[in-house]
PDB file of N, CA and C in Angstrom:
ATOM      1  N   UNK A   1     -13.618  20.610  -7.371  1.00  0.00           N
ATOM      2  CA  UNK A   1     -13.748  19.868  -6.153  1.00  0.00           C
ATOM      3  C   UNK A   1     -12.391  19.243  -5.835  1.00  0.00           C
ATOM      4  N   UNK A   2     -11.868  19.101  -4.751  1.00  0.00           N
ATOM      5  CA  UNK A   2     -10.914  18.904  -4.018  1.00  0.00           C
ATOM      6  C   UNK A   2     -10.675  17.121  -3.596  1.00  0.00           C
ATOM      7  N   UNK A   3     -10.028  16.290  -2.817  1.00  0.00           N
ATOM      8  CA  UNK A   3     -10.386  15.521  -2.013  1.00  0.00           C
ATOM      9  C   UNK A   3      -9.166  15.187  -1.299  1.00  0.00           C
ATOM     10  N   UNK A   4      -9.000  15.066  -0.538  1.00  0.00           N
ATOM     11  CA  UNK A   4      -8.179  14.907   0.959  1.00  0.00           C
ATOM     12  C   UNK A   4      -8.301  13.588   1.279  1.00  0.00           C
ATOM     13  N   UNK A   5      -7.381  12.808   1.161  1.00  0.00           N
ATOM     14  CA  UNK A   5      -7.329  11.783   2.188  1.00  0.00           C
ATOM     15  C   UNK A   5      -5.877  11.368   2.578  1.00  0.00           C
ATOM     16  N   UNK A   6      -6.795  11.246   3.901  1.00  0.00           N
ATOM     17  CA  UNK A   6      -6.192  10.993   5.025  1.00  0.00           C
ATOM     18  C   UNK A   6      -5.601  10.019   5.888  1.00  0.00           C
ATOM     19  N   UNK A   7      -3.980   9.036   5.489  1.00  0.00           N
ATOM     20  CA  UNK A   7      -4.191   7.546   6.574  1.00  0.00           C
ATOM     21  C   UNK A   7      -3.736   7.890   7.850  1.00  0.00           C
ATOM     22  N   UNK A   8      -4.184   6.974   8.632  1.00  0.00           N
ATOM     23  CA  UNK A   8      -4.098   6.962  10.184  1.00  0.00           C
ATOM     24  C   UNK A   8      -3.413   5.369  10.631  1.00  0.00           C
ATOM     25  N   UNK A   9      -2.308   5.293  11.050  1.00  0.00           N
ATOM     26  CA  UNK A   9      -2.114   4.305  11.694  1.00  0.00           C
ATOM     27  C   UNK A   9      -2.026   4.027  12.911  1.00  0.00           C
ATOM     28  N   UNK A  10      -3.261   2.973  12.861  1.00  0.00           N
ATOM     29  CA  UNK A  10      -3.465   2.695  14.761  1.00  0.00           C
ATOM     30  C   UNK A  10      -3.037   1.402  15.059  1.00  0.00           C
ATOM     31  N   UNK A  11      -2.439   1.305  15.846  1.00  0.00           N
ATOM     32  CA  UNK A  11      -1.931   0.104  17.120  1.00  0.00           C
ATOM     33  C   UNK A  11      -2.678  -0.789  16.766  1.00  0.00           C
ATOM     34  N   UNK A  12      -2.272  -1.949  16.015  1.00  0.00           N
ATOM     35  CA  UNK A  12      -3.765  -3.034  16.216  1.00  0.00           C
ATOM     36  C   UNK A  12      -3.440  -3.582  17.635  1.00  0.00           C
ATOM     37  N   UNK A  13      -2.696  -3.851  18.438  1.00  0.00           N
ATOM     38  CA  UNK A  13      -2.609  -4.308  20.095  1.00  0.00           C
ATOM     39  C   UNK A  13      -3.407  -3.447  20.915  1.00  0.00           C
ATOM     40  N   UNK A  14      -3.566  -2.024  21.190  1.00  0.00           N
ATOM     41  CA  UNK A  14      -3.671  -1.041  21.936  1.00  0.00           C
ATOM     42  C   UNK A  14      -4.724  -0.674  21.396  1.00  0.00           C
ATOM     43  N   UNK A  15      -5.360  -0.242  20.155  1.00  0.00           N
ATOM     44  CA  UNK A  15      -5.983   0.658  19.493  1.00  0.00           C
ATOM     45  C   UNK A  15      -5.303   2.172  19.657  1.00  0.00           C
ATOM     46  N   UNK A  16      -4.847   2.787  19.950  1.00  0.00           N
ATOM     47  CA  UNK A  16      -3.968   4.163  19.958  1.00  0.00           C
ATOM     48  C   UNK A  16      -3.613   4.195  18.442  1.00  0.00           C
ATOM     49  N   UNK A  17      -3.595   5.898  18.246  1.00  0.00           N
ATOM     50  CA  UNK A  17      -3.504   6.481  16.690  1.00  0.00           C
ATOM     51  C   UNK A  17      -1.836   6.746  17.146  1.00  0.00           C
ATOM     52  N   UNK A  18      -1.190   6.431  15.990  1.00  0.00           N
ATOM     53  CA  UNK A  18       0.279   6.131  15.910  1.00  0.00           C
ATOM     54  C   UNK A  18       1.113   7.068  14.702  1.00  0.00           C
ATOM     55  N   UNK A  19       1.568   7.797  15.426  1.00  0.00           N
ATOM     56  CA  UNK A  19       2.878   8.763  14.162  1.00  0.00           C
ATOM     57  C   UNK A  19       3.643   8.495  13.297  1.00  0.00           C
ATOM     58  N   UNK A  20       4.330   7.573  13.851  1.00  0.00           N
ATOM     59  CA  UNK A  20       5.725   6.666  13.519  1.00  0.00           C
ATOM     60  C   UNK A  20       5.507   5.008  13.877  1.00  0.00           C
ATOM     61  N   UNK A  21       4.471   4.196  13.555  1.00  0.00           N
ATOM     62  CA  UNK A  21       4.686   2.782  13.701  1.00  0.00           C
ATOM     63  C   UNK A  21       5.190   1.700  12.485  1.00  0.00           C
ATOM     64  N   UNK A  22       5.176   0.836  12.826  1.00  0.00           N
ATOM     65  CA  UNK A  22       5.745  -0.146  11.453  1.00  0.00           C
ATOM     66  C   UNK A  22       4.660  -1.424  11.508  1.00  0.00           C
ATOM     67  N   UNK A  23       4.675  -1.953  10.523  1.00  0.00           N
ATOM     68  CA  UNK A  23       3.913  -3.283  10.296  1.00  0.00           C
ATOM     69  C   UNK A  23       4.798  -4.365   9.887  1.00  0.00           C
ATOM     70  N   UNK A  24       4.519  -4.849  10.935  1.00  0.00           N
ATOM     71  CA  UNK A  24       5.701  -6.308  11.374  1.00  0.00           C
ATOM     72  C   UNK A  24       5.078  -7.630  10.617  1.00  0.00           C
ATOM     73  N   UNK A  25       5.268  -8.293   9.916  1.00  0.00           N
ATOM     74  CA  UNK A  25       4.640  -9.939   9.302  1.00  0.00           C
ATOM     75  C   UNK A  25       5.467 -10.945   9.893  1.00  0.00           C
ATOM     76  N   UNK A  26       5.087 -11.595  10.099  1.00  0.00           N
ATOM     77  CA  UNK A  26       5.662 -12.973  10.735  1.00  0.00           C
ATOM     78  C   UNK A  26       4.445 -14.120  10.248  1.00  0.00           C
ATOM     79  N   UNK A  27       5.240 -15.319  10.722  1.00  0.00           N
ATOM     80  CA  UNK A  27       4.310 -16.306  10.022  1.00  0.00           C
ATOM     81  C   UNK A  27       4.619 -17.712  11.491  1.00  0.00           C
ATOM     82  N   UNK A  28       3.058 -18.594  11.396  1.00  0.00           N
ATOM     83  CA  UNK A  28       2.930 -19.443  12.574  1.00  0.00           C
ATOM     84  C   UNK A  28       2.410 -20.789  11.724  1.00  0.00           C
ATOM     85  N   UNK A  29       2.819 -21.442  12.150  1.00  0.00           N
ATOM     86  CA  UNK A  29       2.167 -22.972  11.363  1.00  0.00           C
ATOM     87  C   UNK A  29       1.598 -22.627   9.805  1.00  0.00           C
ATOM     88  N   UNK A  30       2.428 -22.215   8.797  1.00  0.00           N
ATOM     89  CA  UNK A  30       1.804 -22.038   7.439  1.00  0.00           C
ATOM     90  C   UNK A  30       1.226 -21.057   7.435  1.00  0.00           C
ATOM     91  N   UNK A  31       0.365 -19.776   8.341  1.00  0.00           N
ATOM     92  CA  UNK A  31      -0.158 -18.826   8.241  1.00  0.00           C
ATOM     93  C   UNK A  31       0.846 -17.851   8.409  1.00  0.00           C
ATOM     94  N   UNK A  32       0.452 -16.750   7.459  1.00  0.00           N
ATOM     95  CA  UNK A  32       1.380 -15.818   7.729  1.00  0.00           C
ATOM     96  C   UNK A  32       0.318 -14.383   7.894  1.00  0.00           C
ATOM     97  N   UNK A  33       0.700 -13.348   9.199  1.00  0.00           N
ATOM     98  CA  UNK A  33       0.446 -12.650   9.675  1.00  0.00           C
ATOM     99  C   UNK A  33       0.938 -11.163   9.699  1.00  0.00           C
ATOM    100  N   UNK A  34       0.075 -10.127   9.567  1.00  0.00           N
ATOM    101  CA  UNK A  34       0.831  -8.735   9.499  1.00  0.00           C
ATOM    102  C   UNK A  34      -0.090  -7.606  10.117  1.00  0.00           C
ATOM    103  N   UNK A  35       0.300  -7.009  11.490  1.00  0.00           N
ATOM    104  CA  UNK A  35       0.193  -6.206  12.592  1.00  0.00           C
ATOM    105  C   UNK A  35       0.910  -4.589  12.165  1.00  0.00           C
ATOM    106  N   UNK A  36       0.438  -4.281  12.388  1.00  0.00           N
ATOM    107  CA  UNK A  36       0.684  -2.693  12.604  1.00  0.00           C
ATOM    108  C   UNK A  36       0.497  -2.246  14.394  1.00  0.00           C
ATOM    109  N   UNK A  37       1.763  -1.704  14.623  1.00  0.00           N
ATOM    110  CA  UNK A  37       2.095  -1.659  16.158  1.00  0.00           C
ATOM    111  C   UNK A  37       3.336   0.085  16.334  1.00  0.00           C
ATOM    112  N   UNK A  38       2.743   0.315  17.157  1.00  0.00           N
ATOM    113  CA  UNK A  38       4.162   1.138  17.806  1.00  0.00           C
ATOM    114  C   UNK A  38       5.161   0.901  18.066  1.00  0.00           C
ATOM    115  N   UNK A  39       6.097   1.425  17.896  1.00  0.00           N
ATOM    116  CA  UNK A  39       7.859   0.903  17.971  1.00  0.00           C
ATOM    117  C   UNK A  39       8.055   0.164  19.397  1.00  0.00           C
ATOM    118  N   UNK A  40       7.434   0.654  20.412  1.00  0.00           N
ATOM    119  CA  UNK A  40       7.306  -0.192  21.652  1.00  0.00           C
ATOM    120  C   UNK A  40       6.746  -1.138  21.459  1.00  0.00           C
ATOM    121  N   UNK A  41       5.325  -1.448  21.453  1.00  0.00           N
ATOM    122  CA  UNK A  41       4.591  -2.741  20.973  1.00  0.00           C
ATOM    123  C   UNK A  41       5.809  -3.562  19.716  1.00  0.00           C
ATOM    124  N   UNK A  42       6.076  -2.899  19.072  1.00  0.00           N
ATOM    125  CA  UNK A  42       6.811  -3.985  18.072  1.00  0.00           C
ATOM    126  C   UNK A  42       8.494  -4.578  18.868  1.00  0.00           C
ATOM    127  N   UNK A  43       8.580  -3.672  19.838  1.00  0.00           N
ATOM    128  CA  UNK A  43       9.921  -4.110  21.037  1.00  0.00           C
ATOM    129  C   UNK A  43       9.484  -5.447  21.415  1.00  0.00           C
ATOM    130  N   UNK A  44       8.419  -5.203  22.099  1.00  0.00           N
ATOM    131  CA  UNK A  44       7.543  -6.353  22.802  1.00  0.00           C
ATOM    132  C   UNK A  44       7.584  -7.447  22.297  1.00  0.00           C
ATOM    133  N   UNK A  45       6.775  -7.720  21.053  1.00  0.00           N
ATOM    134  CA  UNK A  45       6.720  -8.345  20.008  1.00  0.00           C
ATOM    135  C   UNK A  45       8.409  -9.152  19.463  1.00  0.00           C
ATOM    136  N   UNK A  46       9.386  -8.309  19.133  1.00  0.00           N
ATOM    137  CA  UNK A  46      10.438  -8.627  19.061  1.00  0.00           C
ATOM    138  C   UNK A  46      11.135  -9.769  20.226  1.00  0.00           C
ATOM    139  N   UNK A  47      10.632  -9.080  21.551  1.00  0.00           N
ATOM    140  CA  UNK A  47      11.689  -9.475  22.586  1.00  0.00           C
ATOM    141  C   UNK A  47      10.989 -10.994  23.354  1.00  0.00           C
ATOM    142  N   UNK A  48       9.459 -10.815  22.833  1.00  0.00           N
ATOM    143  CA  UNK A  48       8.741 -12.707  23.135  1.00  0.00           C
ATOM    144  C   UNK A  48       9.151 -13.427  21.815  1.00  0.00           C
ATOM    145  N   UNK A  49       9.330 -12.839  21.094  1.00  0.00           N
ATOM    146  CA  UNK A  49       9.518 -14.049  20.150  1.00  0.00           C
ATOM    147  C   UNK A  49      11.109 -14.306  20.048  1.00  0.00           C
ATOM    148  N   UNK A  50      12.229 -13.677  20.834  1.00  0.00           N
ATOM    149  CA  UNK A  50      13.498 -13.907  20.461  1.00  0.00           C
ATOM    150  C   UNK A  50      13.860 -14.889  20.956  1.00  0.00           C
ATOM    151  N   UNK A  51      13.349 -15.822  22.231  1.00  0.00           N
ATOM    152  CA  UNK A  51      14.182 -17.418  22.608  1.00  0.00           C
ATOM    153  C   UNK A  51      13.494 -18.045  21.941  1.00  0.00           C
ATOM    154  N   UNK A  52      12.002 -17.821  21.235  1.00  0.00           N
ATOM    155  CA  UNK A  52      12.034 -19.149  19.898  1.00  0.00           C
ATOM    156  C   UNK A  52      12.844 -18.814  19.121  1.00  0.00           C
ATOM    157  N   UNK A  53      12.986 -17.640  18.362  1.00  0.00           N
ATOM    158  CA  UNK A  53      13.706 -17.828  16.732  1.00  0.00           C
ATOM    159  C   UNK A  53      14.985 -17.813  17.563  1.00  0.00           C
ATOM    160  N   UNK A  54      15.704 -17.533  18.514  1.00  0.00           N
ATOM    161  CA  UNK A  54      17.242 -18.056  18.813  1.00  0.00           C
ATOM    162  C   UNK A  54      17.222 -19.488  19.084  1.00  0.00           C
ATOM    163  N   UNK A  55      16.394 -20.406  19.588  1.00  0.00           N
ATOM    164  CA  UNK A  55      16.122 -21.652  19.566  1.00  0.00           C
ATOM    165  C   UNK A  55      15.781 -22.610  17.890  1.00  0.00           C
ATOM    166  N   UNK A  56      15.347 -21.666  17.160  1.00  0.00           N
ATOM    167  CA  UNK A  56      14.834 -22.393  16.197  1.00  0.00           C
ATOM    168  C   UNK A  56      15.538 -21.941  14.864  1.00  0.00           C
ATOM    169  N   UNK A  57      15.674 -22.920  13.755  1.00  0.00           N
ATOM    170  CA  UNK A  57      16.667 -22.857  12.503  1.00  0.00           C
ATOM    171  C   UNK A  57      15.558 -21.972  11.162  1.00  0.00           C
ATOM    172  N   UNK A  58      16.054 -21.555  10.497  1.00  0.00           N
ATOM    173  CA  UNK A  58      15.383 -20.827   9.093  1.00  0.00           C
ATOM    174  C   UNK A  58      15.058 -22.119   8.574  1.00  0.00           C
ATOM    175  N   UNK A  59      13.765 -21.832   8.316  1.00  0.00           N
ATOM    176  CA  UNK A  59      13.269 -22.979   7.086  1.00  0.00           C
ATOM    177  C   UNK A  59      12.976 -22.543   5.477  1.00  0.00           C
ATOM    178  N   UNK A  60      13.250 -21.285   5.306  1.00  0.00           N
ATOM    179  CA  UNK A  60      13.061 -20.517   4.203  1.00  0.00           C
ATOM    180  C   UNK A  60      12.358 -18.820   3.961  1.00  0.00           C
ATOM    181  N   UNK A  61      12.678 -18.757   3.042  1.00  0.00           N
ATOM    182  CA  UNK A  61      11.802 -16.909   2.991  1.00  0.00           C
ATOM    183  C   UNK A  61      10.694 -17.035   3.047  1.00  0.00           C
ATOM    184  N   UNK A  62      10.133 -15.903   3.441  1.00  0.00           N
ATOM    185  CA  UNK A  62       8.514 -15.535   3.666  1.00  0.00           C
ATOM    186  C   UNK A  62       8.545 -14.333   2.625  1.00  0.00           C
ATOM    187  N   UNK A  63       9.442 -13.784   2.195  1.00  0.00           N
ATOM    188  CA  UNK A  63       9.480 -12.672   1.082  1.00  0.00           C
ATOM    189  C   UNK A  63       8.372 -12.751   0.312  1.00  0.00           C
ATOM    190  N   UNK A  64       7.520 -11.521   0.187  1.00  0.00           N
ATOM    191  CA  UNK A  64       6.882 -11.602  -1.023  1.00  0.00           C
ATOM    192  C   UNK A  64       7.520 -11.133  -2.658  1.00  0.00           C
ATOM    193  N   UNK A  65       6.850 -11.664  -3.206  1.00  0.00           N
ATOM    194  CA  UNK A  65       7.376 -11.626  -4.521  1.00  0.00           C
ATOM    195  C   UNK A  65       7.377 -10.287  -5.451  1.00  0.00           C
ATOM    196  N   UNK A  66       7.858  -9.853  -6.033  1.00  0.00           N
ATOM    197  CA  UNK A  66       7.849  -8.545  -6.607  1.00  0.00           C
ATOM    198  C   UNK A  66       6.642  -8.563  -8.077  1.00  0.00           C
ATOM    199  N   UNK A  67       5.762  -7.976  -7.997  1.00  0.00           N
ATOM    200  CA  UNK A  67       4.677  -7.480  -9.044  1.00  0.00           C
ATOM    201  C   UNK A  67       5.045  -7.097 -10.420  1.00  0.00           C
ATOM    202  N   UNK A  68       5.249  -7.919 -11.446  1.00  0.00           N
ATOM    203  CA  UNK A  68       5.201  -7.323 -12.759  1.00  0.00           C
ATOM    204  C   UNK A  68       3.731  -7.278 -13.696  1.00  0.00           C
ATOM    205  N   UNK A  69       3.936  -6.462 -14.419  1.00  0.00           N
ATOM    206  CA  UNK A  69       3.092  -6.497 -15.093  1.00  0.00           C
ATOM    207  C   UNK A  69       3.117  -6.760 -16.587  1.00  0.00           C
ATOM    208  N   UNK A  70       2.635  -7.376 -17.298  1.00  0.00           N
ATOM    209  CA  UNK A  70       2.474  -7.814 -18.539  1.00  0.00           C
ATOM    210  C   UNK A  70       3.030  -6.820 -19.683  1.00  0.00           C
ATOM    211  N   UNK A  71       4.198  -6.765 -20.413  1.00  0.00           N
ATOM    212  CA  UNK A  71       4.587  -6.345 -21.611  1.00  0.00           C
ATOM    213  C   UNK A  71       5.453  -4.930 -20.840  1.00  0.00           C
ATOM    214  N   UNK A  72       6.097  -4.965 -19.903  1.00  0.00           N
ATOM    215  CA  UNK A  72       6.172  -3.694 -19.250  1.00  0.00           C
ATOM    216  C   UNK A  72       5.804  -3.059 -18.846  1.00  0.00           C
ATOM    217  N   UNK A  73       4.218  -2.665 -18.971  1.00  0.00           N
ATOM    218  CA  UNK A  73       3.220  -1.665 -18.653  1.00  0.00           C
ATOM    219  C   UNK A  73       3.491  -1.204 -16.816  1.00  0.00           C
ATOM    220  N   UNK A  74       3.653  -0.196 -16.585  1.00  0.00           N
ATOM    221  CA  UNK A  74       3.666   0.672 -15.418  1.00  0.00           C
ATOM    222  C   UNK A  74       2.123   0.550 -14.906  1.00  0.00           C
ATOM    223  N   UNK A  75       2.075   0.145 -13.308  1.00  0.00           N
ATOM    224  CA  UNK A  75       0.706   0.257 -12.656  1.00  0.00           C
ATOM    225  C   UNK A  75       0.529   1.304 -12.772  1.00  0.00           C
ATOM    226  N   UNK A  76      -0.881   2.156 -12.888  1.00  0.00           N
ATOM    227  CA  UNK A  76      -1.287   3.469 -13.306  1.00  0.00           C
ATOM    228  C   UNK A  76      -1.564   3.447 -11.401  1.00  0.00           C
ATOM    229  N   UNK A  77      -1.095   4.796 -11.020  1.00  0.00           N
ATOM    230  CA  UNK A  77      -0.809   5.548 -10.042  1.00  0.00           C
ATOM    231  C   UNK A  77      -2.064   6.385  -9.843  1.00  0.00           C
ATOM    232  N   UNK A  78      -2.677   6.461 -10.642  1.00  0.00           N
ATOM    233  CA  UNK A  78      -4.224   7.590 -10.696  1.00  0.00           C
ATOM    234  C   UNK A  78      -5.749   7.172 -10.879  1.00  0.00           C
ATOM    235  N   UNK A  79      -6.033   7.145 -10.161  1.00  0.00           N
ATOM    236  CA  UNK A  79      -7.907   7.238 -10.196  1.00  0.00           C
ATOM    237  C   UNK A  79      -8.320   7.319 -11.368  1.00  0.00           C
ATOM    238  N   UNK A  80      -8.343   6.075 -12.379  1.00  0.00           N
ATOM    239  CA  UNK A  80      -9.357   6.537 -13.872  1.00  0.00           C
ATOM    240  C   UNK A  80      -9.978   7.215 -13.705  1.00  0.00           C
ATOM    241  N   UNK A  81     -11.145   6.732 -12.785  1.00  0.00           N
ATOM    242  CA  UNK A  81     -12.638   7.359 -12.702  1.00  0.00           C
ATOM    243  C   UNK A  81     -12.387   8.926 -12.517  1.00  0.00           C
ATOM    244  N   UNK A  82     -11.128   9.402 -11.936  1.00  0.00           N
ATOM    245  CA  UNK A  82     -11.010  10.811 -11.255  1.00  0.00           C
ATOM    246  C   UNK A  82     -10.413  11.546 -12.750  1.00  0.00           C
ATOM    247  N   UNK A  83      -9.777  10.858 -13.777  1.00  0.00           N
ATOM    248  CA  UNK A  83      -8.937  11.475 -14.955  1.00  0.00           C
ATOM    249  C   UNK A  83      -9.953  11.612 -15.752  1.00  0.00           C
ATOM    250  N   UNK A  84     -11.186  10.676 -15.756  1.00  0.00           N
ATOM    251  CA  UNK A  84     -12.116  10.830 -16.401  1.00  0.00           C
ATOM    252  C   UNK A  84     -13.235  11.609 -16.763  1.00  0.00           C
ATOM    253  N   UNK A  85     -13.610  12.250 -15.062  1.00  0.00           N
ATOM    254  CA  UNK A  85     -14.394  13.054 -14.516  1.00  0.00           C
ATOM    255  C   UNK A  85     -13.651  14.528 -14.858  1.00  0.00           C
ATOM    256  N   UNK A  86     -12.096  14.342 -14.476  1.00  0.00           N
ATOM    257  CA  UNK A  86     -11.353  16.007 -15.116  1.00  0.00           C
ATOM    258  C   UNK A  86     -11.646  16.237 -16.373  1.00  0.00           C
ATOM    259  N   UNK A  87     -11.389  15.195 -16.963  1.00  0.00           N
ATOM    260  CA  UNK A  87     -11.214  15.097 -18.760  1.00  0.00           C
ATOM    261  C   UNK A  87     -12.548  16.030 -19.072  1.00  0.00           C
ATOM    262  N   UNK A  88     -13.286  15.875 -18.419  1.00  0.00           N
ATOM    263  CA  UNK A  88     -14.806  15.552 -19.030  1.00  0.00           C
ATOM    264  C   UNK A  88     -15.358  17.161 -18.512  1.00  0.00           C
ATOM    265  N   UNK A  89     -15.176  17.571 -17.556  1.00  0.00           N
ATOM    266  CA  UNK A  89     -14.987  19.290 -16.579  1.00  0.00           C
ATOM    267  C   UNK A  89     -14.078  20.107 -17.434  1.00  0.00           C
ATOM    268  N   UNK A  90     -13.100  19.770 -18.021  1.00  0.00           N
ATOM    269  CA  UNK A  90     -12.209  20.713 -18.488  1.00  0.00           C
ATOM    270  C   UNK A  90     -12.071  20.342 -20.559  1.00  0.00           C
ATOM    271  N   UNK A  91     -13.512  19.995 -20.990  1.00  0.00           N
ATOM    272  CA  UNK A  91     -13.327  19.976 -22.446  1.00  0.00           C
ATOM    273  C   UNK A  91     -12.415  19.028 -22.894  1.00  0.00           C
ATOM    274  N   UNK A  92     -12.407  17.996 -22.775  1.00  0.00           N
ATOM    275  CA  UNK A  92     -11.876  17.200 -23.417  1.00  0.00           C
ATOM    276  C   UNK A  92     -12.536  15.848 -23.801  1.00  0.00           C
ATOM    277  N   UNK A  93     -12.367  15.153 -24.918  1.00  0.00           N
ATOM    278  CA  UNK A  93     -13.387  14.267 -25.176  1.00  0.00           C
ATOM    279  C   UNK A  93     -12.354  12.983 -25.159  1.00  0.00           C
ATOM    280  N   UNK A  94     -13.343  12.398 -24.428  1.00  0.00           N
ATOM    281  CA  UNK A  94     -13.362  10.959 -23.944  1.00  0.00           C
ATOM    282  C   UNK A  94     -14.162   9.751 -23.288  1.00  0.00           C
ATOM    283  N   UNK A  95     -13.867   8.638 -23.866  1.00  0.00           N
ATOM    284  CA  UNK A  95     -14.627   7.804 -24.040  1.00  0.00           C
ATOM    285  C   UNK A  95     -15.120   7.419 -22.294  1.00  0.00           C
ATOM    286  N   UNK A  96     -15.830   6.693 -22.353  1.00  0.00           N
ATOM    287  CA  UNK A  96     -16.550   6.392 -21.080  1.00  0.00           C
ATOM    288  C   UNK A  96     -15.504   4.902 -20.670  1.00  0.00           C
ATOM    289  N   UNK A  97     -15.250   4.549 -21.828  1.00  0.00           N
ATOM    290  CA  UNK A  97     -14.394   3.395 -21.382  1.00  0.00           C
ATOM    291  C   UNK A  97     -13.550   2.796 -22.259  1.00  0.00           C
ATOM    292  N   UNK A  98     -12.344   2.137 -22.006  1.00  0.00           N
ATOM    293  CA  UNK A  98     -11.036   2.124 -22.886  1.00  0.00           C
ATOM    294  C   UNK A  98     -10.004   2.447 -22.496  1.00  0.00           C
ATOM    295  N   UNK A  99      -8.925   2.451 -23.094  1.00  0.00           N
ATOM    296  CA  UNK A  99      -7.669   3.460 -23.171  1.00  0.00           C
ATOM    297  C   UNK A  99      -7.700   5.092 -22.977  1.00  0.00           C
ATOM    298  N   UNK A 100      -7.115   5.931 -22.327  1.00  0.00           N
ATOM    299  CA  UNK A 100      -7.217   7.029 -22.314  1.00  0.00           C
ATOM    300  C   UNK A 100      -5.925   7.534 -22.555  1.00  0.00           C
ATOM    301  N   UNK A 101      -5.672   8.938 -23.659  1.00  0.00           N
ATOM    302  CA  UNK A 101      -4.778   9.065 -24.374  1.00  0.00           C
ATOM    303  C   UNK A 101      -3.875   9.842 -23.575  1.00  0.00           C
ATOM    304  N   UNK A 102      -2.531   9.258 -23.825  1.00  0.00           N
ATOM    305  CA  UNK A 102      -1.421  10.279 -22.895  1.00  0.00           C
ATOM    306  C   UNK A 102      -1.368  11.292 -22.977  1.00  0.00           C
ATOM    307  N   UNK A 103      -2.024  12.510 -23.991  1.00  0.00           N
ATOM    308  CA  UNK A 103      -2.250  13.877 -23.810  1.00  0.00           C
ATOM    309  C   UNK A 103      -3.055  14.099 -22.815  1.00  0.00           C
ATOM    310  N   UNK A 104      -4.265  13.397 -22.375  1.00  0.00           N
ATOM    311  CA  UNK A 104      -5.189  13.453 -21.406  1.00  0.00           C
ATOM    312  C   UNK A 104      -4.290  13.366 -20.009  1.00  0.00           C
ATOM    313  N   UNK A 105      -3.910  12.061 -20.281  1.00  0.00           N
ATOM    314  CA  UNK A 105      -3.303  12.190 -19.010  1.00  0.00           C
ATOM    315  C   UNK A 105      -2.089  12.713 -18.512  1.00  0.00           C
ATOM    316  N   UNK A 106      -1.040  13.789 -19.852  1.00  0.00           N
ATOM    317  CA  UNK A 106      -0.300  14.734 -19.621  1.00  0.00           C
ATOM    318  C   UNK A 106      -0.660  15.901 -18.621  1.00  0.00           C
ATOM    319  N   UNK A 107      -2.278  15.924 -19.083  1.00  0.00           N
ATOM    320  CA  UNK A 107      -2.431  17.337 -18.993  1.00  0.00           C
ATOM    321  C   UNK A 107      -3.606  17.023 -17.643  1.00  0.00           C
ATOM    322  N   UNK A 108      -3.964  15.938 -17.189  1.00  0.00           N
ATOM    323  CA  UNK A 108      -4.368  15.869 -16.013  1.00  0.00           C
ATOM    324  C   UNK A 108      -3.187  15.925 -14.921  1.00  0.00           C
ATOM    325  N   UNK A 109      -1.964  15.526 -14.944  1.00  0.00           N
ATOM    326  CA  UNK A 109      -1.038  15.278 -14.144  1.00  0.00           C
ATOM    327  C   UNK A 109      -0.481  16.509 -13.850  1.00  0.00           C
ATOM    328  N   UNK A 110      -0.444  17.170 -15.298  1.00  0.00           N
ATOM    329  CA  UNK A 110       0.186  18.908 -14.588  1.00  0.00           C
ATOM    330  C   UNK A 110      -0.993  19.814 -13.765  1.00  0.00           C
ATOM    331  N   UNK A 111      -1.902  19.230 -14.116  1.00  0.00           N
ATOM    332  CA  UNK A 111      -2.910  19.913 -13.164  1.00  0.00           C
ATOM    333  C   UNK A 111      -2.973  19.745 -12.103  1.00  0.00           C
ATOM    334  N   UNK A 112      -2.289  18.521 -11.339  1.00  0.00           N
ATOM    335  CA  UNK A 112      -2.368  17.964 -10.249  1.00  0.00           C
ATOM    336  C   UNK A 112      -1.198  17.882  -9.967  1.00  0.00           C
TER     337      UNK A 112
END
């Protein structure tokens, strides 16, 4: 079995399905906000908000912070449930739950 998926980015202003858009964050009284728009819509967007922020001073970053994870460990990139279900179709024994051994998941990755 196969599975396909598919993202679509639509205009949250317009609703229109979008090729090439970006997702803009900005932030208003302590809330901070993030839109997905078309390069036009995000013009728009740009060109009302440019006599406030040319009127108004930086008060600090809105940056988000970068994700580590505990002892080095790499976020796993793959669907347990999906390495599990291969494991289990193609003879290999493994547990229902736990650690799953890097031969498993050698040999799920070249499959994929």
């Amino acid at each position: 079995m196969a599975k396909k998926h598919i993202t679509q980015m639509i205009d949250d202003l317009d609703g229109r399905i979008i090729e090439d858009g970006t997702t803009l964050t900005f932030s208003l009284e302590g809330r901070a906000y993030e839109i997905d728009l078309s390069h036009a819509n995000a013009a728009r967007l740009h060109d009302a908000f440019h006599p406030f922020i040319s009127a108004a001073r930086v008060a600090g970053s809105t940056a988000t912070t970068v994700r580590r994870t505990p002892r080095g460990r790499a976020i796993p990139t793959r669907d347990l449930t999906d390495v599990r279900t291969w494991a289990h179709e193609n003879g290999y024994a493994i547990n229902e739950r736990g650690r799953i051994s890097s031969a498993v998941l050698e040999a799920y990755d070249a499959a994929h």
